[in-house]
N, C-alpha and C. Protein backbone atom coordinates (compact mmCIF):
# COMPACT_ATOMS: atom_id res chain seq x y z
N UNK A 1 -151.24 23.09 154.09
CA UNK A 1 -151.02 23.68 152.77
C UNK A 1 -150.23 22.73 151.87
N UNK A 2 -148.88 22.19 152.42
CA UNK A 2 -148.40 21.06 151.93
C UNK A 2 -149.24 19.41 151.15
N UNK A 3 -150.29 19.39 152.12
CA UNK A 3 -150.90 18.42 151.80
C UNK A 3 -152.18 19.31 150.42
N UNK A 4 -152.30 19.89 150.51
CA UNK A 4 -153.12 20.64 149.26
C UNK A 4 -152.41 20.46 148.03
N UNK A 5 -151.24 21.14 148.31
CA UNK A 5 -150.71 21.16 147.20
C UNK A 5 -150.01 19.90 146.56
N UNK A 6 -149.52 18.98 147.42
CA UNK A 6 -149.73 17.66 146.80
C UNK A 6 -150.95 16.99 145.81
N UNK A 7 -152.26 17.26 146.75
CA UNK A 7 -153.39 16.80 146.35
C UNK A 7 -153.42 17.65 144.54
N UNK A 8 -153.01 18.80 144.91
CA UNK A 8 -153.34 19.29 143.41
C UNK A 8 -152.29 18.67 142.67
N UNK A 9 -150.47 18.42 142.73
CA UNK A 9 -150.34 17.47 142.21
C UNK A 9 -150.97 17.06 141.19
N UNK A 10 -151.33 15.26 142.03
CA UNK A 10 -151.46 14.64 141.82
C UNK A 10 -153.15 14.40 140.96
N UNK A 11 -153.67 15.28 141.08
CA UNK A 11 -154.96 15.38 140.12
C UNK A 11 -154.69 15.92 138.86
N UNK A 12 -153.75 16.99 138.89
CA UNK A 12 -153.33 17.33 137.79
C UNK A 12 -152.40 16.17 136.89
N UNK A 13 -151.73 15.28 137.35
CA UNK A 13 -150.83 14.03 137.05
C UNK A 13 -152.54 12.83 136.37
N UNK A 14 -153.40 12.69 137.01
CA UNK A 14 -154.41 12.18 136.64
C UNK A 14 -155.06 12.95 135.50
N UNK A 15 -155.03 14.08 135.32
CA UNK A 15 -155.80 14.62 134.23
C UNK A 15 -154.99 14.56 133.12
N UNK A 16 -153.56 14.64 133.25
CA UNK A 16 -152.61 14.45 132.25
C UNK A 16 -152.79 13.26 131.50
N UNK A 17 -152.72 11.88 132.45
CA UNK A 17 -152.84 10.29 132.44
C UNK A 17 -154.06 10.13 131.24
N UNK A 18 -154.96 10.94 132.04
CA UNK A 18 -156.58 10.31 131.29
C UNK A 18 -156.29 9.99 129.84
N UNK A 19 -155.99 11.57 128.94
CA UNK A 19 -155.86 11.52 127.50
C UNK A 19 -155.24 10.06 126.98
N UNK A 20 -154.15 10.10 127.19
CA UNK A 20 -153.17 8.90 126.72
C UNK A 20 -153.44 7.93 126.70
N UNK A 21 -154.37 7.51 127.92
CA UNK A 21 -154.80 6.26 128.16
C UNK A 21 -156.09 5.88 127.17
N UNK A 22 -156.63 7.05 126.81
CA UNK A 22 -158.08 7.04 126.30
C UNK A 22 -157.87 6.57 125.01
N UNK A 23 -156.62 7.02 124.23
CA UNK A 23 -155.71 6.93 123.35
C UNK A 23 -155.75 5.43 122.84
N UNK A 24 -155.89 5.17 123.77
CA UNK A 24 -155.12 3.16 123.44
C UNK A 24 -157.10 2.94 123.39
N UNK A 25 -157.04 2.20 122.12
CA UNK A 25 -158.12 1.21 122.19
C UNK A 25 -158.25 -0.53 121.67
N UNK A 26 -158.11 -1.16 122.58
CA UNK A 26 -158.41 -2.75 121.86
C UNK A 26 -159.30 -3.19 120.83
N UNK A 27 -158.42 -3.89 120.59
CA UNK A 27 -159.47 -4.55 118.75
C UNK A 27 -159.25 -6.10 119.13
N UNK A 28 -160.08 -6.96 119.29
CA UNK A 28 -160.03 -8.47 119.20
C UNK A 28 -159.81 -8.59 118.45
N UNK A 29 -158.60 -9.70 117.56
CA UNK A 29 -159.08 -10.33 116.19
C UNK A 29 -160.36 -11.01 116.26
N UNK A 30 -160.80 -10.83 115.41
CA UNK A 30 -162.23 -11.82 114.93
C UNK A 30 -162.03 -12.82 113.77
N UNK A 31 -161.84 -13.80 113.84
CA UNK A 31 -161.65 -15.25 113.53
C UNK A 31 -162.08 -15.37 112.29
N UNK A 32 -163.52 -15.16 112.14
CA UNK A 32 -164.35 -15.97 111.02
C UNK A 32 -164.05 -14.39 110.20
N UNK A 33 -163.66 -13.52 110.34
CA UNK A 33 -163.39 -12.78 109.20
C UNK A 33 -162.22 -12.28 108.63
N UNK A 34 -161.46 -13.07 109.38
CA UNK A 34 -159.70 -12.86 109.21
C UNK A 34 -159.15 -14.10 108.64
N UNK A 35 -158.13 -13.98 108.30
CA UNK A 35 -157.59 -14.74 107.40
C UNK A 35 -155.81 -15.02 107.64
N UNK A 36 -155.02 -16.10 108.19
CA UNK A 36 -153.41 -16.43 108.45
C UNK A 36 -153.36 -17.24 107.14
N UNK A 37 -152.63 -17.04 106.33
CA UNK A 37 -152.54 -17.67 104.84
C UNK A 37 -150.96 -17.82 105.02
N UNK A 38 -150.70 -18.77 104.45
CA UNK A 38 -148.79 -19.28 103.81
C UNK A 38 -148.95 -19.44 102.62
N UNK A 39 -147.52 -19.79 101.81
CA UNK A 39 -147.32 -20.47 101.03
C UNK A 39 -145.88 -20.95 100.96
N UNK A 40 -145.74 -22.23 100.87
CA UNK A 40 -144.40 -22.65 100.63
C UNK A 40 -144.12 -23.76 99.36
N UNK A 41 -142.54 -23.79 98.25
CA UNK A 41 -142.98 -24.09 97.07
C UNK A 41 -142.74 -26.17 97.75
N UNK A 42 -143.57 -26.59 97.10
CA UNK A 42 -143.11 -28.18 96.65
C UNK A 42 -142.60 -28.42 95.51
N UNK A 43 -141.59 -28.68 94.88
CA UNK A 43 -140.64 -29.01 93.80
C UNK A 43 -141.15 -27.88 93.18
N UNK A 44 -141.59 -27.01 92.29
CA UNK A 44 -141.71 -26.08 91.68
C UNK A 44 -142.91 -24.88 91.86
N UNK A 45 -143.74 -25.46 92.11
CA UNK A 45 -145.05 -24.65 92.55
C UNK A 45 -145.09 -24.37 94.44
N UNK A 46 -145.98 -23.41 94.08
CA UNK A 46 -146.09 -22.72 95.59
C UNK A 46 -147.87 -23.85 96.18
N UNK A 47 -147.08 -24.32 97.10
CA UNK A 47 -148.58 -24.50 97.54
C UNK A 47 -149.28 -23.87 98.82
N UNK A 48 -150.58 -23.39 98.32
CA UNK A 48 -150.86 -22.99 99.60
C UNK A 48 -151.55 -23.53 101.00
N UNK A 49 -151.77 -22.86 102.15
CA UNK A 49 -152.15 -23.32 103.23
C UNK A 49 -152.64 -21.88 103.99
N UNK A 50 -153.39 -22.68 105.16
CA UNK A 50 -153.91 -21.64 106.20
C UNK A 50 -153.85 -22.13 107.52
N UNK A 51 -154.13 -21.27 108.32
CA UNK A 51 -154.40 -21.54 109.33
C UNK A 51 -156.21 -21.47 109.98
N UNK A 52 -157.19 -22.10 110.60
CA UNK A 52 -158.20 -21.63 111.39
C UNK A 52 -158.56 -21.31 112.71
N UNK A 53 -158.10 -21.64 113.30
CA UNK A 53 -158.01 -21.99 114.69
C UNK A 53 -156.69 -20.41 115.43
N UNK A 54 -157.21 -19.08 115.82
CA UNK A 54 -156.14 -17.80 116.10
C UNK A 54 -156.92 -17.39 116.96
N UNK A 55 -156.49 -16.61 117.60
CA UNK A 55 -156.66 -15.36 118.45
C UNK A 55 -156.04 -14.25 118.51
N UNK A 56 -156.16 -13.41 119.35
CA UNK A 56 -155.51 -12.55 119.47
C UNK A 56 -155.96 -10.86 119.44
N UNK A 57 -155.02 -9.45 120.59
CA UNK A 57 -155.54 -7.97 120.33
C UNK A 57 -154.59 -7.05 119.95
N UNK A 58 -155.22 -5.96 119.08
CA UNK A 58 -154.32 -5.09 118.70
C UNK A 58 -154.74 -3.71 119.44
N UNK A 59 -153.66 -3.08 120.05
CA UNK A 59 -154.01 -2.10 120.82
C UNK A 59 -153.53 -0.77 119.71
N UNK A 60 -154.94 0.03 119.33
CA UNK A 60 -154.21 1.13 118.76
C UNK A 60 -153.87 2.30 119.25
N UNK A 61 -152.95 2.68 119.19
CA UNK A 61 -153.03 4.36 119.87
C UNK A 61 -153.13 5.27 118.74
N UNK A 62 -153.88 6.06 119.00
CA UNK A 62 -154.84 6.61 118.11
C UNK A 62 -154.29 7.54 117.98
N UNK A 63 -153.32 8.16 118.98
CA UNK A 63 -152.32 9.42 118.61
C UNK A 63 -151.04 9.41 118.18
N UNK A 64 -150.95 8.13 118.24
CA UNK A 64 -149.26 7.86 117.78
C UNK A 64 -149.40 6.45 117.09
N UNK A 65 -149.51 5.97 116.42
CA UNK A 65 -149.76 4.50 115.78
C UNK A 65 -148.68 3.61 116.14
N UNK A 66 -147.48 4.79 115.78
CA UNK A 66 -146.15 3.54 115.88
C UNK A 66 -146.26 3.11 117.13
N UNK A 67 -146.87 3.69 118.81
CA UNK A 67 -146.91 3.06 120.14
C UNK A 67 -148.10 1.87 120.00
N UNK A 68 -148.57 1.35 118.98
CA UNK A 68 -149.05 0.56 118.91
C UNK A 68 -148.43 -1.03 119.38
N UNK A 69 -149.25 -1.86 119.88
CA UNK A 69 -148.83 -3.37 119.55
C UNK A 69 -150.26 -4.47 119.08
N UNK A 70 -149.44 -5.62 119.12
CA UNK A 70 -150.22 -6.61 118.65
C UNK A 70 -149.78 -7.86 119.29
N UNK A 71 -150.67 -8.65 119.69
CA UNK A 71 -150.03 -9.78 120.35
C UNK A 71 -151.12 -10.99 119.53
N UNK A 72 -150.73 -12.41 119.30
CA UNK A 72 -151.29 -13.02 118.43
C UNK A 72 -151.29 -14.31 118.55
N UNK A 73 -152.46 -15.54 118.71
CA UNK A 73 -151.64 -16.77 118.69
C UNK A 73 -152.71 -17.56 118.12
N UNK A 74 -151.73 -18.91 117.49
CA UNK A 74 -152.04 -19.39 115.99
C UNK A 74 -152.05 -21.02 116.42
N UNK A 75 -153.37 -22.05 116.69
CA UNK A 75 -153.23 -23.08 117.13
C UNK A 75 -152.92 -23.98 115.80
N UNK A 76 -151.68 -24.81 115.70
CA UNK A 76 -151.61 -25.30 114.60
C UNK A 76 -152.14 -26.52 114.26
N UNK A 77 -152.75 -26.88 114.98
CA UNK A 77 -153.86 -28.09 114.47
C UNK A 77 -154.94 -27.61 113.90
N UNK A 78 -155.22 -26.37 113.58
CA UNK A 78 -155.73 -25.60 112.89
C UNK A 78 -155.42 -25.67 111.29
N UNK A 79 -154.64 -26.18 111.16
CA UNK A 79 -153.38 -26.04 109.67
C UNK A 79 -153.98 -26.77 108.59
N UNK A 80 -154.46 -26.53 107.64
CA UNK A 80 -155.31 -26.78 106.24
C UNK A 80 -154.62 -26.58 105.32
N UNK A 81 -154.16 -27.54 104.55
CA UNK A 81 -153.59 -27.17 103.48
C UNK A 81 -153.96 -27.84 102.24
N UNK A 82 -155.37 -28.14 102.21
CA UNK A 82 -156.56 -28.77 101.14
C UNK A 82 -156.11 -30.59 101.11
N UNK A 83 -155.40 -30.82 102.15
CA UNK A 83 -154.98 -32.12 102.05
C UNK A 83 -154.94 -32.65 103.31
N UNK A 84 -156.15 -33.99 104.24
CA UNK A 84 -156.11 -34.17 105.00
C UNK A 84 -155.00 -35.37 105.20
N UNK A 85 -154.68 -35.82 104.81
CA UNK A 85 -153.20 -36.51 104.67
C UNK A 85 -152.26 -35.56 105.10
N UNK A 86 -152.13 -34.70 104.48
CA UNK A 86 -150.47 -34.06 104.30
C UNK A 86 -151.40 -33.01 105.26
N UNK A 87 -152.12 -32.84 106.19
CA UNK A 87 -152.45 -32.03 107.27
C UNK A 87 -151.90 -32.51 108.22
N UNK A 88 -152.23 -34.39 108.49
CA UNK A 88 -151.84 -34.76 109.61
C UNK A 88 -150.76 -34.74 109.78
N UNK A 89 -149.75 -34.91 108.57
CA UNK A 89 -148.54 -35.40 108.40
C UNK A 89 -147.97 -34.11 108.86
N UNK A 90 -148.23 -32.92 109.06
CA UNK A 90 -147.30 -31.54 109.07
C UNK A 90 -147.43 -31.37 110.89
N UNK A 91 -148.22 -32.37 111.38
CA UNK A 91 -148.81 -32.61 112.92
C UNK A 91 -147.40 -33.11 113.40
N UNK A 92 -147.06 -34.46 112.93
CA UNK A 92 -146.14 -34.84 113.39
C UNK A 92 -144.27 -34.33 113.89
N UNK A 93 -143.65 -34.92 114.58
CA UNK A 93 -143.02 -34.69 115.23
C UNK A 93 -141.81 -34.33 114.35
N UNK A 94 -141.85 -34.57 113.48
CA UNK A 94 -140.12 -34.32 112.17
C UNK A 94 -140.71 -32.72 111.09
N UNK A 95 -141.90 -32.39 111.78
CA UNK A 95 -142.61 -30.85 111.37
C UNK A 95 -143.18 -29.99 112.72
N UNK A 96 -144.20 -29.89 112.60
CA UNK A 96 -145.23 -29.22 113.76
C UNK A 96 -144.85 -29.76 115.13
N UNK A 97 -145.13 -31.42 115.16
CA UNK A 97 -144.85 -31.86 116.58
C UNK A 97 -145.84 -30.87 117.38
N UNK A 98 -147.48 -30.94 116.88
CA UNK A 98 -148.08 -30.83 117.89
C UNK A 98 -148.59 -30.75 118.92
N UNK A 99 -147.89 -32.04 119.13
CA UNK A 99 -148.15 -33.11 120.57
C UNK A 99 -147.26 -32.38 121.63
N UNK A 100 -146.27 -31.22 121.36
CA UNK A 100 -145.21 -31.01 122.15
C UNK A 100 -145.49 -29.35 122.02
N UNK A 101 -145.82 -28.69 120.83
CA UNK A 101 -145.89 -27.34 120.51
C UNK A 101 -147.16 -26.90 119.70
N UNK A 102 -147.85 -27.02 120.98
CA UNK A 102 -149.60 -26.63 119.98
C UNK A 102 -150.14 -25.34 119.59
N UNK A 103 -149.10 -24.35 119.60
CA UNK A 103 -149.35 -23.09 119.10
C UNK A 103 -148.26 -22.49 118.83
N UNK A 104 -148.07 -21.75 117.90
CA UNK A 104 -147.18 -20.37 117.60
C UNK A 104 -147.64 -18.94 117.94
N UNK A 105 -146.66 -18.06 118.34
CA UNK A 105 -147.10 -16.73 119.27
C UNK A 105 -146.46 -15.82 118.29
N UNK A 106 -147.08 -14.23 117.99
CA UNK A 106 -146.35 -13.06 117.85
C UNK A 106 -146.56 -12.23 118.63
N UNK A 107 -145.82 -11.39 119.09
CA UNK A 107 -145.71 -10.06 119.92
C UNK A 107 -144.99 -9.27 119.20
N UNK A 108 -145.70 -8.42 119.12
CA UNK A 108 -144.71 -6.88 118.55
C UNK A 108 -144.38 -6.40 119.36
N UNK A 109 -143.06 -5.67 118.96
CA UNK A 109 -141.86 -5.41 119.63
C UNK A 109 -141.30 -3.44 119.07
N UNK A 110 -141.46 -3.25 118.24
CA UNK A 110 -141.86 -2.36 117.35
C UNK A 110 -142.50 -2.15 115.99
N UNK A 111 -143.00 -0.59 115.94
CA UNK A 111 -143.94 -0.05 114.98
C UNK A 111 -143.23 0.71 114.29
N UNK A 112 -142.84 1.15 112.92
CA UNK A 112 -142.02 1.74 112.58
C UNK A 112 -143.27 2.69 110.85
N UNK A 113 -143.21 3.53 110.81
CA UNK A 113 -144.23 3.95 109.93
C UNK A 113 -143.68 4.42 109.15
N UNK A 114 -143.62 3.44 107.82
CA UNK A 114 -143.33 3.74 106.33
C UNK A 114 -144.19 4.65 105.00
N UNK A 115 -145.20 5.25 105.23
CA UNK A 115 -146.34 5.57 104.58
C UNK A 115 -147.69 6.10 105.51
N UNK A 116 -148.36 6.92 104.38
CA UNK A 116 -149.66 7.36 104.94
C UNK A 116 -150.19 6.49 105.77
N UNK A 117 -150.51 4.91 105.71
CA UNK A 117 -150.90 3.96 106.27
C UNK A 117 -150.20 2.27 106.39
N UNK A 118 -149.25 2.99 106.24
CA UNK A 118 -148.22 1.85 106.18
C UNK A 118 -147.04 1.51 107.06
N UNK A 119 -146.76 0.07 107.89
CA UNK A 119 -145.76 0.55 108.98
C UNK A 119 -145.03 -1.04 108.81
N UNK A 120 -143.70 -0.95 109.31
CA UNK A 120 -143.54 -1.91 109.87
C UNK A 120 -143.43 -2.65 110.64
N UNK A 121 -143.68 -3.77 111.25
CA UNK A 121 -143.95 -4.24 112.52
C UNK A 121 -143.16 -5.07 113.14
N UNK A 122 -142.11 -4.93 113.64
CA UNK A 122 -141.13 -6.07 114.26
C UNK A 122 -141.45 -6.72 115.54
N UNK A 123 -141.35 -8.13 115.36
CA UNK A 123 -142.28 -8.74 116.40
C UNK A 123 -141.44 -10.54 116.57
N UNK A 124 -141.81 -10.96 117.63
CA UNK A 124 -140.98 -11.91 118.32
C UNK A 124 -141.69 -13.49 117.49
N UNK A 125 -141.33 -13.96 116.75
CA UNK A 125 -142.11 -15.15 116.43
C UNK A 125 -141.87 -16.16 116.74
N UNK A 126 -142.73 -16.93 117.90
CA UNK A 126 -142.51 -18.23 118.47
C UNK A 126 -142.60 -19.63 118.15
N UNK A 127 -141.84 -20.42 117.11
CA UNK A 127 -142.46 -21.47 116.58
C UNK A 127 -141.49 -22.63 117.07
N UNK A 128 -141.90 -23.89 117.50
CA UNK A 128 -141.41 -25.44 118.03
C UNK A 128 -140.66 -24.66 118.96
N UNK A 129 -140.81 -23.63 119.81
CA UNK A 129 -140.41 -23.47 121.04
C UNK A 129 -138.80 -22.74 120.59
N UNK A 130 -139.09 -22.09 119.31
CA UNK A 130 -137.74 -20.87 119.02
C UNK A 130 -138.22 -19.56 119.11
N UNK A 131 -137.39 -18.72 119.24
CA UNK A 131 -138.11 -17.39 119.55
C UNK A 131 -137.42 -16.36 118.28
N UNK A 132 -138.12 -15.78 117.15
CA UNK A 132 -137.15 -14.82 116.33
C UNK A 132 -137.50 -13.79 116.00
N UNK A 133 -136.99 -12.66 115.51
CA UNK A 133 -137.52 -11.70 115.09
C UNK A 133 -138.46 -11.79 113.84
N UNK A 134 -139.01 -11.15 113.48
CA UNK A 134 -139.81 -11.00 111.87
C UNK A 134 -140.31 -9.48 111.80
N UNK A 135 -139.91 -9.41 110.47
CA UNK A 135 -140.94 -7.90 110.37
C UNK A 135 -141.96 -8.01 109.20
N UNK A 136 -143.00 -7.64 109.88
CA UNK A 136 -144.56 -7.72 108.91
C UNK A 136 -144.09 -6.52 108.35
N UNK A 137 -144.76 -6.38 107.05
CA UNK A 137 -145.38 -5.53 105.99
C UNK A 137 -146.80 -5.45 106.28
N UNK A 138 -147.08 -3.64 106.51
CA UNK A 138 -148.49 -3.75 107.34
C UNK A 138 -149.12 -2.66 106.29
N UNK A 139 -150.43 -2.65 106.10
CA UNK A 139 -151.20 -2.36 106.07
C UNK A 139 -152.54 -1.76 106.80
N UNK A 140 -152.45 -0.52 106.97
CA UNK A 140 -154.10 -0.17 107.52
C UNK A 140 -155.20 -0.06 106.79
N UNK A 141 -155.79 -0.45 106.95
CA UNK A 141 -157.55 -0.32 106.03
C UNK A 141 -158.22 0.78 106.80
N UNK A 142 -158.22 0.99 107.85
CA UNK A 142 -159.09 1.82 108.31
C UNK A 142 -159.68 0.86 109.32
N UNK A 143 -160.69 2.21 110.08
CA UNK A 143 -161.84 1.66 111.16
C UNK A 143 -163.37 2.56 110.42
N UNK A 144 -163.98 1.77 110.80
CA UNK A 144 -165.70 2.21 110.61
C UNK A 144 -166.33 1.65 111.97
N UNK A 145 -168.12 2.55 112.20
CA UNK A 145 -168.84 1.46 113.29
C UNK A 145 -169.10 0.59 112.51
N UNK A 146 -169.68 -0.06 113.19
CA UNK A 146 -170.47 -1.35 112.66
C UNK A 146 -172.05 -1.22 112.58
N UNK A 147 -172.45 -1.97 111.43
CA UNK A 147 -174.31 -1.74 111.00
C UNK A 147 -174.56 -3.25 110.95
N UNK A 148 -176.14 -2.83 111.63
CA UNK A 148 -176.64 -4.56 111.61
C UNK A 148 -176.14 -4.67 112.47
N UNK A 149 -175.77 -6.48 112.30
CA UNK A 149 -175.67 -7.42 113.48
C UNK A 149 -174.57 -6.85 113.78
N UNK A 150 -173.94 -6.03 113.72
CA UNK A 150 -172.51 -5.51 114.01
C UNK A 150 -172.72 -4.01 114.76
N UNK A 151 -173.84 -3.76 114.98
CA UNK A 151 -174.25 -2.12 115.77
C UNK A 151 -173.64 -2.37 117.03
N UNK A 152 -173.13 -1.07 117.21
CA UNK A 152 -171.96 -1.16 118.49
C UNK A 152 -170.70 -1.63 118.57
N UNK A 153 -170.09 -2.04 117.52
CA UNK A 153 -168.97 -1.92 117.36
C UNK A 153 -168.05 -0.64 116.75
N UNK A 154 -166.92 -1.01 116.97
CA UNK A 154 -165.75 -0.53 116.12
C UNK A 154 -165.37 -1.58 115.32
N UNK A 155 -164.99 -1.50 114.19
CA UNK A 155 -164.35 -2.36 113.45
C UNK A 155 -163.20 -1.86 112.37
N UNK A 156 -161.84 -2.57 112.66
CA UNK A 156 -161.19 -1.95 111.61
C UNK A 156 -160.15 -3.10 111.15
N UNK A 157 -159.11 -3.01 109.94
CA UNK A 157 -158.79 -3.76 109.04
C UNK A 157 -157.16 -3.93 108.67
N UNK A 158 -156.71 -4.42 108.43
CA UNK A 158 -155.57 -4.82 107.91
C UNK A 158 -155.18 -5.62 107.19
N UNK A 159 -153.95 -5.57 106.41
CA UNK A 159 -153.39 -6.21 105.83
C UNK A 159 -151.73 -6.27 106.24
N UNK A 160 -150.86 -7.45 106.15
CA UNK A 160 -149.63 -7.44 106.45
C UNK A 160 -149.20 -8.65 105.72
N UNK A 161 -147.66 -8.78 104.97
CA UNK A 161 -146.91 -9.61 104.91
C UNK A 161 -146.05 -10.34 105.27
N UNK A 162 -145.33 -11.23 105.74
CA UNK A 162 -143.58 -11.45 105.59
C UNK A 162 -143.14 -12.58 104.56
N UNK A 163 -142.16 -12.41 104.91
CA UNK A 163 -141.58 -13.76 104.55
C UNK A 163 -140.28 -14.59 105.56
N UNK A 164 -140.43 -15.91 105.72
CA UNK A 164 -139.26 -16.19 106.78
C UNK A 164 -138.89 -17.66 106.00
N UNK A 165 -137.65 -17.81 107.11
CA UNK A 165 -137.10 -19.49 106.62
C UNK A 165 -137.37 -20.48 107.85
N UNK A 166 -138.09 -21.34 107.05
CA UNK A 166 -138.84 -22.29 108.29
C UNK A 166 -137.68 -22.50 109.00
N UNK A 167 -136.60 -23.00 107.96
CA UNK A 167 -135.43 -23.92 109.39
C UNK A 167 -134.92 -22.88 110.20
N UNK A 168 -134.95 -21.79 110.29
CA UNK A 168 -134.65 -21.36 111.13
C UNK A 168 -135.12 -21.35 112.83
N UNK A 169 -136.53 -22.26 112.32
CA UNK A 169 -137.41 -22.48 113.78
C UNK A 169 -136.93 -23.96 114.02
N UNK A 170 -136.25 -24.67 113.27
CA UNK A 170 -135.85 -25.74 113.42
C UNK A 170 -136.86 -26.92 112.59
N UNK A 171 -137.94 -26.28 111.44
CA UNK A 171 -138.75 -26.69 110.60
C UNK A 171 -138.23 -27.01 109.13
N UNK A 172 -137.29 -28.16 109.31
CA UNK A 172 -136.11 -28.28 108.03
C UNK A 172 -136.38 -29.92 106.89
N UNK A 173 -137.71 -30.00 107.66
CA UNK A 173 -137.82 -31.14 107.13
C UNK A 173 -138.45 -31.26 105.87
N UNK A 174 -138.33 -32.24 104.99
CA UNK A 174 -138.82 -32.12 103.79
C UNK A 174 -137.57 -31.30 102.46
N UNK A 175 -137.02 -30.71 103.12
CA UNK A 175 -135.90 -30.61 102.22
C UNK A 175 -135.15 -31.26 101.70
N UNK A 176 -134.83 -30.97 100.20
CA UNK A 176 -134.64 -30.00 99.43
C UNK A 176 -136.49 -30.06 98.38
N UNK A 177 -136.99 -30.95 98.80
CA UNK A 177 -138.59 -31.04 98.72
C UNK A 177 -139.43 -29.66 98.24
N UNK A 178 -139.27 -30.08 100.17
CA UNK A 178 -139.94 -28.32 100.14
C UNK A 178 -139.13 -27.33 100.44
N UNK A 179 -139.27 -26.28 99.89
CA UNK A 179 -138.90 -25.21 100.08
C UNK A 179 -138.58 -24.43 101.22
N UNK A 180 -137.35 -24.09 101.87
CA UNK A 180 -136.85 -23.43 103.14
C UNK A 180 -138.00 -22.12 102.89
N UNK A 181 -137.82 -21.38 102.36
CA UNK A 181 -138.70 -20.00 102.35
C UNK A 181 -140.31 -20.05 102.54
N UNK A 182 -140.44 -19.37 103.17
CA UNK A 182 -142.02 -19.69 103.26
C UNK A 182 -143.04 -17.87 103.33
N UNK A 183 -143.85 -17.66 101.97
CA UNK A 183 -144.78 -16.87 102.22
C UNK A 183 -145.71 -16.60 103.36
N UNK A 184 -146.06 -15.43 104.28
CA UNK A 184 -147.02 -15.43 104.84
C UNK A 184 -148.33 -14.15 104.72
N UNK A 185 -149.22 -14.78 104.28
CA UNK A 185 -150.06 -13.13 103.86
C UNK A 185 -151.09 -13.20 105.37
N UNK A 186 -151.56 -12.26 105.38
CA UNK A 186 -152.71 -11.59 106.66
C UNK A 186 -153.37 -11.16 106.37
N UNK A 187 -154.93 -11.12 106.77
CA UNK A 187 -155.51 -10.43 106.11
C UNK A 187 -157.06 -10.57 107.56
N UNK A 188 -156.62 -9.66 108.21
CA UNK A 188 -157.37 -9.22 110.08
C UNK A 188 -158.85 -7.93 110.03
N UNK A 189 -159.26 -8.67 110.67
CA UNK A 189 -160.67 -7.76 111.37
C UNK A 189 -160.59 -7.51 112.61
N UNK A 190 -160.61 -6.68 113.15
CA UNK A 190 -160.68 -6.46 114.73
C UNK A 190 -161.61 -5.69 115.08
N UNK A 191 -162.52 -6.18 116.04
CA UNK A 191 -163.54 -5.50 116.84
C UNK A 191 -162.90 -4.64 118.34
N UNK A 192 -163.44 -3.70 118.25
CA UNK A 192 -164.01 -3.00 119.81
C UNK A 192 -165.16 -2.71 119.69
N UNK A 193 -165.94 -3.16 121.33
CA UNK A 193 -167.08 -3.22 121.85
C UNK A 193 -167.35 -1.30 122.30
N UNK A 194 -168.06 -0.31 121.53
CA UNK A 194 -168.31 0.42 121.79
C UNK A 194 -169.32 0.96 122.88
N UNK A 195 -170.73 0.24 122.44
CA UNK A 195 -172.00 0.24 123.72
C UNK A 195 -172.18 -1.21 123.58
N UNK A 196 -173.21 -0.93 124.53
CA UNK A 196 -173.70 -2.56 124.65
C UNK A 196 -174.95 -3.01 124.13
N UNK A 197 -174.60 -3.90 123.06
CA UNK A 197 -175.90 -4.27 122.24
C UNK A 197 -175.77 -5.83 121.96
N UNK A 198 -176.54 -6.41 121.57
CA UNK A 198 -176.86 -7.82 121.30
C UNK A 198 -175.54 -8.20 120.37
N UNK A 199 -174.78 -8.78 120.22
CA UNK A 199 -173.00 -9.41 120.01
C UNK A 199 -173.62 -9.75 118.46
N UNK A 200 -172.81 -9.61 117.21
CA UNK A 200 -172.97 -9.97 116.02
C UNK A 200 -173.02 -11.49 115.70
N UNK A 201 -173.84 -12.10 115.06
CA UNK A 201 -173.57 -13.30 114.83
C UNK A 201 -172.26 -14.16 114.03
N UNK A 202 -171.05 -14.58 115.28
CA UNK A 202 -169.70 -15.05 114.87
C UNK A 202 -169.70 -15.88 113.25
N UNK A 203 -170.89 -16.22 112.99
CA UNK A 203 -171.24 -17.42 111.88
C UNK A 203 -171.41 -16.54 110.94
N UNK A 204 -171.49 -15.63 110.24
CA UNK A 204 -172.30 -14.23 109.34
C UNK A 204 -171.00 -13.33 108.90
């Protein structure tokens, strides 16, 4: 009888589990339709830059948003800033120092919900091998399926801001040049694979 009533337990502990879990769904970023944008000023004007080269998933929970996270990473030889000169030059070792730190990481850490669709996101930002806090300005767009080359998906959207001070990652060079403060806008697509159908064309 003992062992029964364990067994019921623990099925009942599984039926509890299921919901919550069902709750959480992954979103890949998708690359070619997302967008890591900066801006930082040179003597008076803001110039801008991007990144191409990211990855990264956002897990939503669909019943609680703020238990959400996001984890993210940003290869910086990827780094465009309409100038292949002053691309390579942001490579080197008195900036980027590629050769030593070929990516920057975020992890969220908390979700904090400011608005109908609006939250903030505090998250660990890893750059030349420093680790700091930041909080995005987020944005939800929503989710839709996907039509066309996109049948069988989920797809949904965001937007987020910050702003940080490079030297604080130990990125101080170029000053009083350039500008310590640095813009960052976002602007993310994320897929989940709903059924299984022929994969959208990444190029489109």
């Amino acid at each position: 009888m003992r062992h029964i009533k364990l067994l019921t337990v623990l099925a009942l502990g599984a039926v509890a589990w299921l919901p919550a879990q069902a709750a959480q769904t992954i979103f890949t970023i998708d690359p070619v339709h997302s967008e890591v944008g900066f801006k930082v000023r040179h003597f008076l004007n803001q110039v801008p830059g991007k990144f191409g080269d990211f990855n990264g998933e956002i897990t939503v929970n669909e019943s609680d948003m703020t238990k959400s996270t996001v984890n993210a990473t940003i290869e910086v030889k990827s780094i465009d800033t309409g100038n292949a000169k002053r691309n390579n030059h942001l490579m080197q070792d008195e900036y980027f120092d590629t050769a030593k730190y070929g990516t920057i990481t975020f992890k969220s850490t908390k979700w904090v919900q400011t608005g109908a669709d609006t939250y903030d996101v505090t998250g660990d930002l890893t750059m030349l091998g420093v680790t700091k806090p930041v909080v995005l300005k987020v944005k939800y767009l929503g989710q839709q399926e996907g039509v066309g080359p996109y049948q069988g998906l989920l797809i949904n959207g965001w937007e987020a801001t910050t702003e940080i001070k490079r030297s604080e990652w130990g990125l101080d060079a170029g000053a009083p040049v350039v500008g310590d403060d640095v813009s960052i806008e976002l602007s993310i697509q994320g897929h989940h694979k709903i059924v299984d159908t022929p994969g959208p064309n990444p190029t489109k």
